[in-house]
Every structure is written in structure tokens, then in C-alpha cells.
Protein backbone atom coordinates (compact mmCIF):
# COMPACT_ATOMS: atom_id res chain seq x y z
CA UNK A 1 -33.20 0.51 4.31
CA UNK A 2 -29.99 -1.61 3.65
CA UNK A 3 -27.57 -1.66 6.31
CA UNK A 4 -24.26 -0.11 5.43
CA UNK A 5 -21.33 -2.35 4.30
CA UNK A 6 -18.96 -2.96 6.82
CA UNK A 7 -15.67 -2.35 6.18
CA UNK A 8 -12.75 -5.16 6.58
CA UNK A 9 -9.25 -4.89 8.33
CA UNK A 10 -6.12 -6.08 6.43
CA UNK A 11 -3.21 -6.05 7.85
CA UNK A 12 -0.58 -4.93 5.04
CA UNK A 13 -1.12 -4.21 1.25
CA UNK A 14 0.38 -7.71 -1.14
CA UNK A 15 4.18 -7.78 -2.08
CA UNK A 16 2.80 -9.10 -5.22
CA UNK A 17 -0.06 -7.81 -7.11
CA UNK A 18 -0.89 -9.59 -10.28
CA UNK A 19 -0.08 -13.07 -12.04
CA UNK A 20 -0.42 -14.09 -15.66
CA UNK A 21 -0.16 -17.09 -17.43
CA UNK A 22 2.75 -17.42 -19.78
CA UNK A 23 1.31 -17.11 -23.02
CA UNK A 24 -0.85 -14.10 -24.76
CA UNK A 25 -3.33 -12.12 -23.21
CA UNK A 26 -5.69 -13.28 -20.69
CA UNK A 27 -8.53 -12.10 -19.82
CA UNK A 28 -7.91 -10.32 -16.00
CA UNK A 29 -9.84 -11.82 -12.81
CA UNK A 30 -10.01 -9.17 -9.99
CA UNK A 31 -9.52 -10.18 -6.89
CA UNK A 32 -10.20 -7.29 -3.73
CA UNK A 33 -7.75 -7.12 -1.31
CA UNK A 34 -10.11 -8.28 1.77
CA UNK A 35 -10.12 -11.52 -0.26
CA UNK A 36 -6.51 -11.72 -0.70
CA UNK A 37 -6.64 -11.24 3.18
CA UNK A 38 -8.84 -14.27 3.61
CA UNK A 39 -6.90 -16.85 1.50
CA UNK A 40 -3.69 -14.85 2.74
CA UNK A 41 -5.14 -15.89 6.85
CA UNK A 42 -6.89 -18.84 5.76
CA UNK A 43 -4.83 -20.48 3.49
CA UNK A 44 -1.47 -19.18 4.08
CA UNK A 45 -1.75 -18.81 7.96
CA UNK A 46 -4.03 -21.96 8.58
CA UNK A 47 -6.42 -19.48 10.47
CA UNK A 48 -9.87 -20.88 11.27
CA UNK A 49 -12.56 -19.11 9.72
CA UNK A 50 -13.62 -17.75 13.48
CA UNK A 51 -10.02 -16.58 13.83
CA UNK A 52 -9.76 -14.65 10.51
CA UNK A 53 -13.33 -13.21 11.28
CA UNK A 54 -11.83 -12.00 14.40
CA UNK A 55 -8.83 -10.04 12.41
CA UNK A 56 -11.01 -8.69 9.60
CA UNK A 57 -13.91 -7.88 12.27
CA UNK A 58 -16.33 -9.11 10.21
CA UNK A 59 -19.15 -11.92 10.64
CA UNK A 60 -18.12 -15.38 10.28
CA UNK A 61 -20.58 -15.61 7.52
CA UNK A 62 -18.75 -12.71 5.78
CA UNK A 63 -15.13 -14.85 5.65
CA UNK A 64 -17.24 -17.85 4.42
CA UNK A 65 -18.49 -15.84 1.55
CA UNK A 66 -15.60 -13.87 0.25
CA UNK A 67 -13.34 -17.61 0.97
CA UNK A 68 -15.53 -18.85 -1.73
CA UNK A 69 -15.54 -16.35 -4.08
CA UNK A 70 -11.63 -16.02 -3.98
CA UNK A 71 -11.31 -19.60 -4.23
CA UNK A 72 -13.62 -19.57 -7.54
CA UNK A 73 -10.86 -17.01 -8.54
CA UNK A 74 -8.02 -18.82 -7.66
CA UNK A 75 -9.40 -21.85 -9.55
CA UNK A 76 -10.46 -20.03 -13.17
CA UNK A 77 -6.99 -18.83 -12.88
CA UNK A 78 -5.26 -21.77 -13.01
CA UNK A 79 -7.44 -23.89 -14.83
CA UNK A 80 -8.25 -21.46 -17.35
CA UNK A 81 -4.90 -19.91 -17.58
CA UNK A 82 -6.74 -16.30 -16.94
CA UNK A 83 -4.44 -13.23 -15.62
CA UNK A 84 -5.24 -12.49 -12.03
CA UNK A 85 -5.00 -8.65 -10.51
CA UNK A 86 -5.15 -7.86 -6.62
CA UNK A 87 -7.28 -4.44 -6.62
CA UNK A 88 -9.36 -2.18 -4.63
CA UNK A 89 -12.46 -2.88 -2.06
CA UNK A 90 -13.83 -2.24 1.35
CA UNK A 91 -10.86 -2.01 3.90
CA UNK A 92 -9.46 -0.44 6.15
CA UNK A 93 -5.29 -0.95 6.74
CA UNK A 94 -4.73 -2.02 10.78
CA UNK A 95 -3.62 0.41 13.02
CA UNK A 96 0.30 -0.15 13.95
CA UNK A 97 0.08 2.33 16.69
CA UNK A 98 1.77 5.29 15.15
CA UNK A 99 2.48 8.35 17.02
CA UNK A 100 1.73 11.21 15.12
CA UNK A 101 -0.78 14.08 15.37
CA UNK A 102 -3.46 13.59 13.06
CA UNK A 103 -3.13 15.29 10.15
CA UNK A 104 -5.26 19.04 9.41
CA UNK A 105 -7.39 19.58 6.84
CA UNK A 106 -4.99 22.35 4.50
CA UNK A 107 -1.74 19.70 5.64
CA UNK A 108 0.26 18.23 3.27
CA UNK A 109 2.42 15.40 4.54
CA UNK A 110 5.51 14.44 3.24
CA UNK A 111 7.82 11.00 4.06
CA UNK A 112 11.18 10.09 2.75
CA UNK A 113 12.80 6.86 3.21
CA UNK A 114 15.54 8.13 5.87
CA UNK A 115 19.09 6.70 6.60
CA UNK A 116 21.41 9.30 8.42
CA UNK A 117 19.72 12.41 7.38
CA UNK A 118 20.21 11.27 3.82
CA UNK A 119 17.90 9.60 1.41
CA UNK A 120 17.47 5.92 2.06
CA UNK A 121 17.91 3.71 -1.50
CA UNK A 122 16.19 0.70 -1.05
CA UNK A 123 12.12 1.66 -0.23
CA UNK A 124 11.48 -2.23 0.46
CA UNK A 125 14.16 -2.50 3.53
CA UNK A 126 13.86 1.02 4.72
CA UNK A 127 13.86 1.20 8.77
CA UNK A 128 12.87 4.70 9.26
CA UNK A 129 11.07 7.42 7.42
CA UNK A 130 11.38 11.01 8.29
CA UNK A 131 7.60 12.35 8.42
CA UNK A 132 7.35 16.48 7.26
CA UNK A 133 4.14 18.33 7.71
CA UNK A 134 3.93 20.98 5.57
CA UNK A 135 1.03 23.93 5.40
CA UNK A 136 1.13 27.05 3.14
CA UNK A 137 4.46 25.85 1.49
CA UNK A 138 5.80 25.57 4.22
CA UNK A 139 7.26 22.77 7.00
CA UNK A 140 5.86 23.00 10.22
CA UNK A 141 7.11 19.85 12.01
CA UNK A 142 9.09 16.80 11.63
CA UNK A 143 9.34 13.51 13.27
CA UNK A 144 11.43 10.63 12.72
CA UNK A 145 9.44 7.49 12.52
CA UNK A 146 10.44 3.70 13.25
CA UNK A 147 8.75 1.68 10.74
CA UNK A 148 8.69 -1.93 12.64
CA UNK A 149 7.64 -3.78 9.43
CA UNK A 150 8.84 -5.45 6.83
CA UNK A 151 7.69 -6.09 3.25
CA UNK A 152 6.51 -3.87 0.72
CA UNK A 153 3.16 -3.90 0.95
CA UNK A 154 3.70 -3.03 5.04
CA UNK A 155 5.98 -0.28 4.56
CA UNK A 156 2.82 1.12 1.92
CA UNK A 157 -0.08 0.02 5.02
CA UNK A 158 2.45 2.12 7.47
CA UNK A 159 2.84 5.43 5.67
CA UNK A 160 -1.44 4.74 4.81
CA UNK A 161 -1.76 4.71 8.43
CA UNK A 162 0.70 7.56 9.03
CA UNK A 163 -1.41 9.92 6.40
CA UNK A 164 1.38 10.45 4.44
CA UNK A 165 0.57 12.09 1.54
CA UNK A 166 3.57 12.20 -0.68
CA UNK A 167 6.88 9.47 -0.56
CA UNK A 168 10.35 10.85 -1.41
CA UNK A 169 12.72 7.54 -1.90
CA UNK A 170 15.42 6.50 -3.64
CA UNK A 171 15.11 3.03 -5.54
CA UNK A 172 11.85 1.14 -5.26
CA UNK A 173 10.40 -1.70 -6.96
CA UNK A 174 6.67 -1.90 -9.07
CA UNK A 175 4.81 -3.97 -6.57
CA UNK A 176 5.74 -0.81 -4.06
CA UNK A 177 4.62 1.58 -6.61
CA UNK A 178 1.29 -0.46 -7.03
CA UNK A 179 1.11 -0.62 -2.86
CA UNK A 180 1.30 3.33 -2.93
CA UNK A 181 -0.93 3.89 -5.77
CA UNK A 182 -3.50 2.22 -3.79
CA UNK A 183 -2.69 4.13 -0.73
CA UNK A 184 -3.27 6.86 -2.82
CA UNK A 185 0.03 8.47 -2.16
CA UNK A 186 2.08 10.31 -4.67
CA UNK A 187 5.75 8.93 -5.23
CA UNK A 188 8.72 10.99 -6.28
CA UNK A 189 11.21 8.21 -6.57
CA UNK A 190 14.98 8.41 -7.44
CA UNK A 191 15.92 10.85 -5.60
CA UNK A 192 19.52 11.48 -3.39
CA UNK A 193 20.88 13.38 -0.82
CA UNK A 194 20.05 15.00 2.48
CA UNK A 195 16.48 14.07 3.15
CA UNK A 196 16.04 17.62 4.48
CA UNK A 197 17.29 19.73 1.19
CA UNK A 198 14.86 17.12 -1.18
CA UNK A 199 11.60 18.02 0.92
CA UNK A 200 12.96 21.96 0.59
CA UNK A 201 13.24 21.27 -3.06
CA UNK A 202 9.86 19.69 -3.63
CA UNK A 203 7.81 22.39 -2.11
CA UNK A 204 10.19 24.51 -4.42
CA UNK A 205 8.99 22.41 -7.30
CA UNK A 206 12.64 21.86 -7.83
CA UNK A 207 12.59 18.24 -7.12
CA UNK A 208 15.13 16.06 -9.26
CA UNK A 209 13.21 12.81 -9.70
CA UNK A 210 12.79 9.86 -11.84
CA UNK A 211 9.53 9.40 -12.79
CA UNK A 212 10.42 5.65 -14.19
CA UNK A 213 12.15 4.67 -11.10
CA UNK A 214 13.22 0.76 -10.57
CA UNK A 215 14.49 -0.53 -7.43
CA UNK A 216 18.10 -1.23 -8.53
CA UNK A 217 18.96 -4.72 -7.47
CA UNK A 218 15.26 -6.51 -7.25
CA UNK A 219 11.66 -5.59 -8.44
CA UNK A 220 9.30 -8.40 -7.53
CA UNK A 221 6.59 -7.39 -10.12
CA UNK A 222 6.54 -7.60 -13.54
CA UNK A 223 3.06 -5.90 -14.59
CA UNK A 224 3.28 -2.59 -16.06
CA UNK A 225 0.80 -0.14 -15.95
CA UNK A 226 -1.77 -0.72 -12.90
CA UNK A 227 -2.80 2.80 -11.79
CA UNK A 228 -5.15 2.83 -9.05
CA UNK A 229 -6.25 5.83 -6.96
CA UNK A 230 -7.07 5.40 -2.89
CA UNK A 231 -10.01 3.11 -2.46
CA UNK A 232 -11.56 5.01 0.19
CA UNK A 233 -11.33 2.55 3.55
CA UNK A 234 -10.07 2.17 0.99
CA UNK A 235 -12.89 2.08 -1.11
CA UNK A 236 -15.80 4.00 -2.24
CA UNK A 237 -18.50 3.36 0.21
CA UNK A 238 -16.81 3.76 3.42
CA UNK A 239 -14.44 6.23 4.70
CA UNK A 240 -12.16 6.51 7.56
């Protein structure tokens, strides 16, 4: 029988998730996100390939293979002026150590981007979420949680890790909305106020919210339309 397919550690879902040429309509190039991780340690780092094995905890072997296959990417890209989408595969997001009680099986649990007991605005350069865990409608704990990242796509990897469920937040920008559709977590976005009243309001299904949300003084991504569900580890042929 084949041996199972190992999955790969990334450290943080990509700020920026897909590149076009300037003219018409390309044909897309997918690249997975454990090969965005290997050009990202590889290339971007200057990471042997021993070293990067050692962060994805994969074979040597393994980082040789996907380097080359992300680097034929990379190349029909920009020689053939081809749009190029970061999307799904076999990972799993590194563990930053976060200390919360893992998450039952009828929980629901809810983070907004928290400032004060009010509603942070900016997702991208939040420092703290508040973390509710909610069962039968209703909240059974909170926590207030030090993020100690920075970056879109690590704030997304962080509330991943955290088994967050559902983001309340104020402004945020469409790479973060691509970083938490990947996740697999469900945004209500443009939202103010006490943190506190908005979670109340949501499991009232009384949530004010802005379903077309843009981060109001940057969004780093200009591709419409990606919608991607939770990729498992996240992908489809190895769980958690």
C-alpha cells in the first residue's frame, strides 16, 4: 500500500495571494502554499535546502521536488505573462504556543480584533484578539489573547491555530479575507463598538456588518473573488 502523504509546516499564510500580468486574461498557474513556503525559505530567507527541510519536516528530497516545481511556476509566469494564484495543499500552520483549551466538539469559537474592550479597526496591525467560546447560544468563557505576530497572513495562521471559528473586525484588507477563507473561518467585518455587545449581537443574529468590507487606508490585494474553504492540514488528505 502507498504510504500516506506527509503533511508540511508553514509558518504563516502569504500577505499576497495572486499576481497577474497587466494585460487581459491569463490563464491562472496554482501554486500550493508548501511551495510558496519553499521559495518563501529558500529564496527569500537564503535557507539551505537541509534547513528548510528541517522547518517543513519533510525529507530533503521533498524540498528538492516541490523547489522545482515552484520554480517551473515562477518561470511560465513571467515569461509567459500567465496569472499566478497561491492556493490550497498539504499543511499544517506552526504551532505559536497558544494557551487555550482545545476547543469541544458542539463549540463555536468566536475572535474579535480587540483594543480597549472595543472593536479594533485595522485587522492587519491588531495586537490582541479577545477569544469567546460559545456552546448552545451561549458564551461560556473568554480570554484575551496576545497575538505576537505581524502580517496578515500571521494574524490568519494565529487565529487557525487558536480554532477560531468566526472573526468579528473592523476594517480589513482582501489578502486577509483570502488568509481567512483558507483558514476556513467565517468573517463578519465592519463592525464597531464594545467587542463584548457585537459577540452578544451575533449569537442574536443581530450583527450589523459589512459584508463588502475594505480595510480603510490600505488593501494589499487586488484580486476579487478567490473563495476557498479550509484545506484540511489544510488540505484534503490529512487532518489535524
Amino acid at each position: 500500500m502507498p504510504r500516506n502523504k506527509r503533511c508540511r509546516f508553514i509558518q504563516a499564510y502569504p500577505d499576497y495571494w495572486s499576481f497577474h500580468a497587466e494585460e487581459g486574461e491569463k490563464e491562472v498557474i496554482f501554486l500550493t502554499l508548501e511551495e510558496y513556503e519553499v521559495i518563501r525559505l529558500l529564496d527569500y530567507q537564503g535557507l539551505t535546502q537541509a534547513e528548510c527541510a528541517e522547518h517543513m519536516g519533510v525529507a530533503r528530497t521533498t524540498v528538492t521536488g516541490m523547489y522545482e516545481t515552484a520554480r517551473k511556476k515562477l518561470a511560465q509566469m513571467l515569461v509567459e505573462g500567465k496569472a499566478l494564484r497561491i492556493s490550497g495543499g498539504d499543511y499544517i500552520i506552526q504551532n505559536k504556543n497558544i494557551c487555550l483549551n482545545k476547543k469541544g466538539e458542539e463549540q463555536m469559537r468566536i475572535a474579535v480584533t480587540y483594543e480597549n474592550g472595543q472593536i479594533f479597526q485595522h485587522f492587519g496591525h491588531t495586537a490582541q484578539f479577545k477569544v469567546y467560546d460559545v456552546e448552545n447560544g451561549a458564551v461560556t468563557a473568554s480570554q484575551v489573547l496576545d497575538t505576537n505576530g505581524s502580517g496578515h497572513g500571521a494574524l490568519a495562521g494565529f487565529l487557525k491555530n487558536a480554532e477560531v471559528d468566526t472573526l468579528i473586525c473592523g476594517g480589513i484588507g482582501g489578502g486577509a479575507q483570502m488568509a481567512l477563507a483558507e483558514a476556513g473561518i467565517k468573517l463578519y467585518g465592519g463592525v464597531t463598538g464594545p467587542a463584548d455587545l457585537a459577540v452578544e449581537a451575533l449569537l442574536k443574529d443581530r450583527l450589523a456588518y459589512n459584508p463588502n468590507v475594505k480595510c480603510d487606508h490600505h488593501d494589499h490585494n487586488h484580486e476579487e473573488g478567490h473563495s476557498c474553504g479550509d484545506h484540511g492540514c489544510g488540505s484534503h488528505s490529512c487532518g489535524h
